[in-house]
C-alpha atoms as a PDB file:
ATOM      1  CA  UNK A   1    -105.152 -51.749 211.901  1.00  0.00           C
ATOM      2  CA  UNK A   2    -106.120 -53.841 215.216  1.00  0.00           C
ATOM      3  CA  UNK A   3    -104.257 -56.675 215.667  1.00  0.00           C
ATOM      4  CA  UNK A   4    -105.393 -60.727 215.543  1.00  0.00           C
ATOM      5  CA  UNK A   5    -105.902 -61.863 219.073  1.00  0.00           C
ATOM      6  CA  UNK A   6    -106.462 -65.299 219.385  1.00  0.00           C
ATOM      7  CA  UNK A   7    -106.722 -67.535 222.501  1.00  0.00           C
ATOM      8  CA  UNK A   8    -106.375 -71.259 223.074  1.00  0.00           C
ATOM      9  CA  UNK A   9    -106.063 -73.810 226.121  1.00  0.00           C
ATOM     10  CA  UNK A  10    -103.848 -76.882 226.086  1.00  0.00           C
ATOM     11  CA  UNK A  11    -103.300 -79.603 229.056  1.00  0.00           C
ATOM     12  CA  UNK A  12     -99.920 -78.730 229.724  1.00  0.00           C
ATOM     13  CA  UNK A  13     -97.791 -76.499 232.103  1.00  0.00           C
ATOM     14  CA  UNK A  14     -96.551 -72.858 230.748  1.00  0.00           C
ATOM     15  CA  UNK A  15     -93.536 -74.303 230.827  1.00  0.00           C
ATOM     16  CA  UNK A  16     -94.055 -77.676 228.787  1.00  0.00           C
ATOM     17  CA  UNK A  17     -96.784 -75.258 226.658  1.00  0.00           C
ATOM     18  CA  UNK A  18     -93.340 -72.690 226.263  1.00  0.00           C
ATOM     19  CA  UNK A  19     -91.276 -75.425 225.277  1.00  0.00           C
ATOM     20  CA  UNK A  20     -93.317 -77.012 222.822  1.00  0.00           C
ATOM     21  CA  UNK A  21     -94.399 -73.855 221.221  1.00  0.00           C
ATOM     22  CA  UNK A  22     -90.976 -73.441 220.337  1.00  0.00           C
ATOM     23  CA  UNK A  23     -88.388 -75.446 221.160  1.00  0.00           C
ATOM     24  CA  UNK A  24     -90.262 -78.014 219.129  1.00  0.00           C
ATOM     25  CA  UNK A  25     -91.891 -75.954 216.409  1.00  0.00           C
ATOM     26  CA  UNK A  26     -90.773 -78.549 213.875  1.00  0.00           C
ATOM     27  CA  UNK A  27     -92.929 -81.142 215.363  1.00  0.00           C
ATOM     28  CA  UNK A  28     -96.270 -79.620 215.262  1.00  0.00           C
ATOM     29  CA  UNK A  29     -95.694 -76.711 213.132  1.00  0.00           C
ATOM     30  CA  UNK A  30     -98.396 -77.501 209.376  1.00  0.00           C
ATOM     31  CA  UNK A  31     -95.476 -77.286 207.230  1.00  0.00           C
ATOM     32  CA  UNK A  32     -97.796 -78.803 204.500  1.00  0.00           C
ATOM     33  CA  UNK A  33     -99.596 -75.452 204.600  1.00  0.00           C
ATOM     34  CA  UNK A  34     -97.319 -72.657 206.023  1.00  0.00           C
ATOM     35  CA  UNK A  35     -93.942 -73.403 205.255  1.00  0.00           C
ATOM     36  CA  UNK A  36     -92.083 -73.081 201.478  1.00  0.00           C
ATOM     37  CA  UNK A  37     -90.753 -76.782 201.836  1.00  0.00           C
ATOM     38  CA  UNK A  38     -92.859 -79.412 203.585  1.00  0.00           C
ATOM     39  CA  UNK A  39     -90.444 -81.506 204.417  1.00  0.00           C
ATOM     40  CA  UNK A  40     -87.957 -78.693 205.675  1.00  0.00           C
ATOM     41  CA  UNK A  41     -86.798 -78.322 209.267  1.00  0.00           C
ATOM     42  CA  UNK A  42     -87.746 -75.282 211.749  1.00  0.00           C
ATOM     43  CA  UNK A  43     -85.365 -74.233 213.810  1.00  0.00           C
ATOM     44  CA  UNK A  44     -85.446 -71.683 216.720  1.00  0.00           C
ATOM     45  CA  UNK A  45     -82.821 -70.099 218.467  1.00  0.00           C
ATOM     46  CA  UNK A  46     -84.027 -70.222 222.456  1.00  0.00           C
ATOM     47  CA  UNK A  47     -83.229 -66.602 223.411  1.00  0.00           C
ATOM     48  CA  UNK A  48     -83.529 -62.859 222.634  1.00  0.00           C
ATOM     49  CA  UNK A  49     -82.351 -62.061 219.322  1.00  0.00           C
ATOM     50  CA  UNK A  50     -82.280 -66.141 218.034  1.00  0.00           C
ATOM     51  CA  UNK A  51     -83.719 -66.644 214.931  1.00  0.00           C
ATOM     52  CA  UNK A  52     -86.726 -68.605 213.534  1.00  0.00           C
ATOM     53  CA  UNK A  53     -85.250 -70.197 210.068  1.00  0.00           C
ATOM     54  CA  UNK A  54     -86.871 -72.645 207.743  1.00  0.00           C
ATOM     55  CA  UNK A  55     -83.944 -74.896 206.216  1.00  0.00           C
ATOM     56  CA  UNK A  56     -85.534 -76.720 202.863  1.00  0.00           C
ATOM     57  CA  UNK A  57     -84.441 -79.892 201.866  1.00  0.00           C
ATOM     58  CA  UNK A  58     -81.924 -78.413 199.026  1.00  0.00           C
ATOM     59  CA  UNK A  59     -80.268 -76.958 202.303  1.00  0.00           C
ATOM     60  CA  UNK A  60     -81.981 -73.102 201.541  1.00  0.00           C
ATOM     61  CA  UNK A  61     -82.477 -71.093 204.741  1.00  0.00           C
ATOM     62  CA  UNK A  62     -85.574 -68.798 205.097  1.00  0.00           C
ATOM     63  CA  UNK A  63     -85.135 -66.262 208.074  1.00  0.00           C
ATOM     64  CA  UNK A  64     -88.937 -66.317 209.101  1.00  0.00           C
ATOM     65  CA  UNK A  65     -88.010 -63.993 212.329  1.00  0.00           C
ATOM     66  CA  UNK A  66     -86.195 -62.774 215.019  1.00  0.00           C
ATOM     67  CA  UNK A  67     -87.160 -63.371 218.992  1.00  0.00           C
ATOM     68  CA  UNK A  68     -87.751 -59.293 220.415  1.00  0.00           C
ATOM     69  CA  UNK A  69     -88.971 -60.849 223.910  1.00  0.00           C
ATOM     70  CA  UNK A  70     -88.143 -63.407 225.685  1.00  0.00           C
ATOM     71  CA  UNK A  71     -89.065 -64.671 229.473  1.00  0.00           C
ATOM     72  CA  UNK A  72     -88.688 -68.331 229.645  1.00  0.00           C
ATOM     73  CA  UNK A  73     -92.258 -70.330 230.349  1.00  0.00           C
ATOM     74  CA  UNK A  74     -93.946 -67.044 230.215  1.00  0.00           C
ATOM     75  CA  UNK A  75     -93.723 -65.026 227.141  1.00  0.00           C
ATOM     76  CA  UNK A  76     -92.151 -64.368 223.603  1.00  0.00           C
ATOM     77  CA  UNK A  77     -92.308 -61.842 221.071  1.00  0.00           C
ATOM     78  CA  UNK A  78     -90.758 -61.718 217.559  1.00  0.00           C
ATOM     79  CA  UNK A  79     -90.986 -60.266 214.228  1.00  0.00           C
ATOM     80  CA  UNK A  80     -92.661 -62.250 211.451  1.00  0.00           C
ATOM     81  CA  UNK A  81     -91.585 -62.429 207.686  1.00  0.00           C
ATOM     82  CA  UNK A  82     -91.792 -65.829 206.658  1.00  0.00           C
ATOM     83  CA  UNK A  83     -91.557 -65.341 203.125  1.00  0.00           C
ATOM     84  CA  UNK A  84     -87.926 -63.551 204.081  1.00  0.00           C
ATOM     85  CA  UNK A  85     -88.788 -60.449 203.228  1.00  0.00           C
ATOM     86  CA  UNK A  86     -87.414 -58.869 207.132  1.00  0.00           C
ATOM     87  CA  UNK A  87     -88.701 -55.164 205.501  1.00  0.00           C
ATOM     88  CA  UNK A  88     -92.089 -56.871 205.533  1.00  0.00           C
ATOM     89  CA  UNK A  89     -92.227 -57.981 208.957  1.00  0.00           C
ATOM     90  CA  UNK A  90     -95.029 -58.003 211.739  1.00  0.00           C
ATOM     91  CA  UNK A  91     -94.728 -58.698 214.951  1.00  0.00           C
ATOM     92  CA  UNK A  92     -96.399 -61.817 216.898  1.00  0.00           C
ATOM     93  CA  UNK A  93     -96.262 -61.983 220.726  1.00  0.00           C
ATOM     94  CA  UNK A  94     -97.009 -65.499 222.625  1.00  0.00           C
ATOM     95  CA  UNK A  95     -97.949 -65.561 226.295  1.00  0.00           C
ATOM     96  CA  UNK A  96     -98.646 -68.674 228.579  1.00  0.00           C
ATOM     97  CA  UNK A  97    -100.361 -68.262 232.210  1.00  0.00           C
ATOM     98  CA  UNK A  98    -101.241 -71.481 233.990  1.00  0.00           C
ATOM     99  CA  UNK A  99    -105.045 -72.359 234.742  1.00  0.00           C
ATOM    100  CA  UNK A 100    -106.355 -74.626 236.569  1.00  0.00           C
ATOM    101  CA  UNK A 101    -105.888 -77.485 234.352  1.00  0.00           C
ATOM    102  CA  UNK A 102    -103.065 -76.337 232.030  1.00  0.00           C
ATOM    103  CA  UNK A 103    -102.567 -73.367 230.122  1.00  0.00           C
ATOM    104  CA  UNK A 104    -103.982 -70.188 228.447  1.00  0.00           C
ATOM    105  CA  UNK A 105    -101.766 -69.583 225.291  1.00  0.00           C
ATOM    106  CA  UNK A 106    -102.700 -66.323 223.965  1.00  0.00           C
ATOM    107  CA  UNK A 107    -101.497 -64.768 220.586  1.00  0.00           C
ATOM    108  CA  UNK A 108    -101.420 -61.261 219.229  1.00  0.00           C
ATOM    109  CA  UNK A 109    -100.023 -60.571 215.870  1.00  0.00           C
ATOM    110  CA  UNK A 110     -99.772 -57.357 214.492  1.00  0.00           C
ATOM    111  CA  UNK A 111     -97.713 -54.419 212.857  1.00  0.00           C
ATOM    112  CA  UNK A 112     -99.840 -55.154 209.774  1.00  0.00           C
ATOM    113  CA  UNK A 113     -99.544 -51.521 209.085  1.00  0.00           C
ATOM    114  CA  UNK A 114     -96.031 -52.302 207.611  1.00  0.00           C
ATOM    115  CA  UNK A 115     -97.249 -54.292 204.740  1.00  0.00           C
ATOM    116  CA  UNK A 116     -99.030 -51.279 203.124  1.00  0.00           C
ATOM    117  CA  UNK A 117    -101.690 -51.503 200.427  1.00  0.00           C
ATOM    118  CA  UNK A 118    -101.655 -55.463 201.048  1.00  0.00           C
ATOM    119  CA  UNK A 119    -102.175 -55.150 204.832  1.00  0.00           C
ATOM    120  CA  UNK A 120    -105.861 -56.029 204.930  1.00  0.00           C
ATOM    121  CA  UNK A 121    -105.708 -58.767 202.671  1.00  0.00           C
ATOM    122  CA  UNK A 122    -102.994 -60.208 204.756  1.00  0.00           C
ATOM    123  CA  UNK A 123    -104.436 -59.657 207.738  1.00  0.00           C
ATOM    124  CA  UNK A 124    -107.274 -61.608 206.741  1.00  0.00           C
ATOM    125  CA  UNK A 125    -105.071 -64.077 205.675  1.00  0.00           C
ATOM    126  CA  UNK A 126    -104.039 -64.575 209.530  1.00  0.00           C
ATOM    127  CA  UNK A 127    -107.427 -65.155 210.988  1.00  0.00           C
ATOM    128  CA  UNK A 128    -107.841 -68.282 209.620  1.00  0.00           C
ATOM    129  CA  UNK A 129    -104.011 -68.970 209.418  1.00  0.00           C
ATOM    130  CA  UNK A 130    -103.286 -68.595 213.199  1.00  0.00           C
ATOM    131  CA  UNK A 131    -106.822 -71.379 213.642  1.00  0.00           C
ATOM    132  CA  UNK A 132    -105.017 -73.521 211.305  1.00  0.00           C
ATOM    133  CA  UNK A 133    -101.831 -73.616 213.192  1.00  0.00           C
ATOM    134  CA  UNK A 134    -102.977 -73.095 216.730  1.00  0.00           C
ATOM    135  CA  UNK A 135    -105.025 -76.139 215.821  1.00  0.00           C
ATOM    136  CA  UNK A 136    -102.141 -78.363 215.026  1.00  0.00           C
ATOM    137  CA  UNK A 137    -100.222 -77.137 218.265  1.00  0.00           C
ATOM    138  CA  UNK A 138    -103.503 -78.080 220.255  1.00  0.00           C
ATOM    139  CA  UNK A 139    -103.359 -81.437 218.694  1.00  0.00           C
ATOM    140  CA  UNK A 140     -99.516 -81.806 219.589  1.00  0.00           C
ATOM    141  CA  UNK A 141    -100.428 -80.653 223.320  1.00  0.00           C
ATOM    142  CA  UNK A 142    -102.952 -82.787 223.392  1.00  0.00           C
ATOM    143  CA  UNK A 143    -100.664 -85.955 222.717  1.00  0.00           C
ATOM    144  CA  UNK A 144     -97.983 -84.851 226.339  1.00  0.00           C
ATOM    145  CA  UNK A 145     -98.235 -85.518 229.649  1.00  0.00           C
ATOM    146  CA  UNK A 146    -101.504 -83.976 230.701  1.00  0.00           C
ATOM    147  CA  UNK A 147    -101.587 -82.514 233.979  1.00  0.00           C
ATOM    148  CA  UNK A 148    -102.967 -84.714 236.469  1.00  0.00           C
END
């Protein structure tokens, strides 16, 4: 199965576009949407094997992932089971590469393959998923210091 590739620009460094991404993934992330709890907290773990946990209201953790790549204002990969289910989990990778005025984020997420008889569906799923959330980050970026 090929893998979702989207692409997006935001007026930021790779650095302040790393950062935000997700060091501050609970400020931009559409919880309303993609999370189990919208008023829970995300959490990431800055560093190769850190997690990515939802913690609900009620205090319930969700382990959505676990960071496989990491290179600091450049580039992040980790698995992806938000639902919890870690035997279920794709893999999303995250680049940034400064432009001229800001920064290219590019997305991949795949390893839909995993998922079996449900992969397509899923998959699907994702296109407009990843718009929907890219879209709020976007908005979030577009709210920093813009690079002058």
């Amino acid at each position: 199965m090929i893998p979702i590739h989207k692409t997006t620009h935001v007026p930021l460094s790779p650095a302040e576009a790393f950062d935000l991404f997700m060091a501050n993934l609970d400020t931009w992330w559409p919880k309303d949407r993609h999370a189990s709890d919208p008023t829970a907290k995300l959490i990431v773990e800055p560093r190769k094997n850190g997690r990515i946990i939802e913690i609900c209201a009620d205090g319930t953790q969700i382990h959505w992932g676990t960071i496989i790549g990491w290179d600091a204002d450049r580039y992040m990969a980790f698995t992806w089971h938000p639902d919890g289910d870690e035997d279920a989990a794709t893999i999303v990778a995250v680049s940034f590469k400064q432009t001229a005025d800001g920064c290219q984020l590019d997305l991949t997420h795949g390893g839909f393959d995993v998922l079996g008889d449900i992969a397509d569906a899923v998959s699907t799923s994702y296109l407009i998923g990843w718009d929907l959330t890219l879209g709020s980050y976007c908005f979030a970026a577009s709210k920093l210091r813009v690079i002058a």
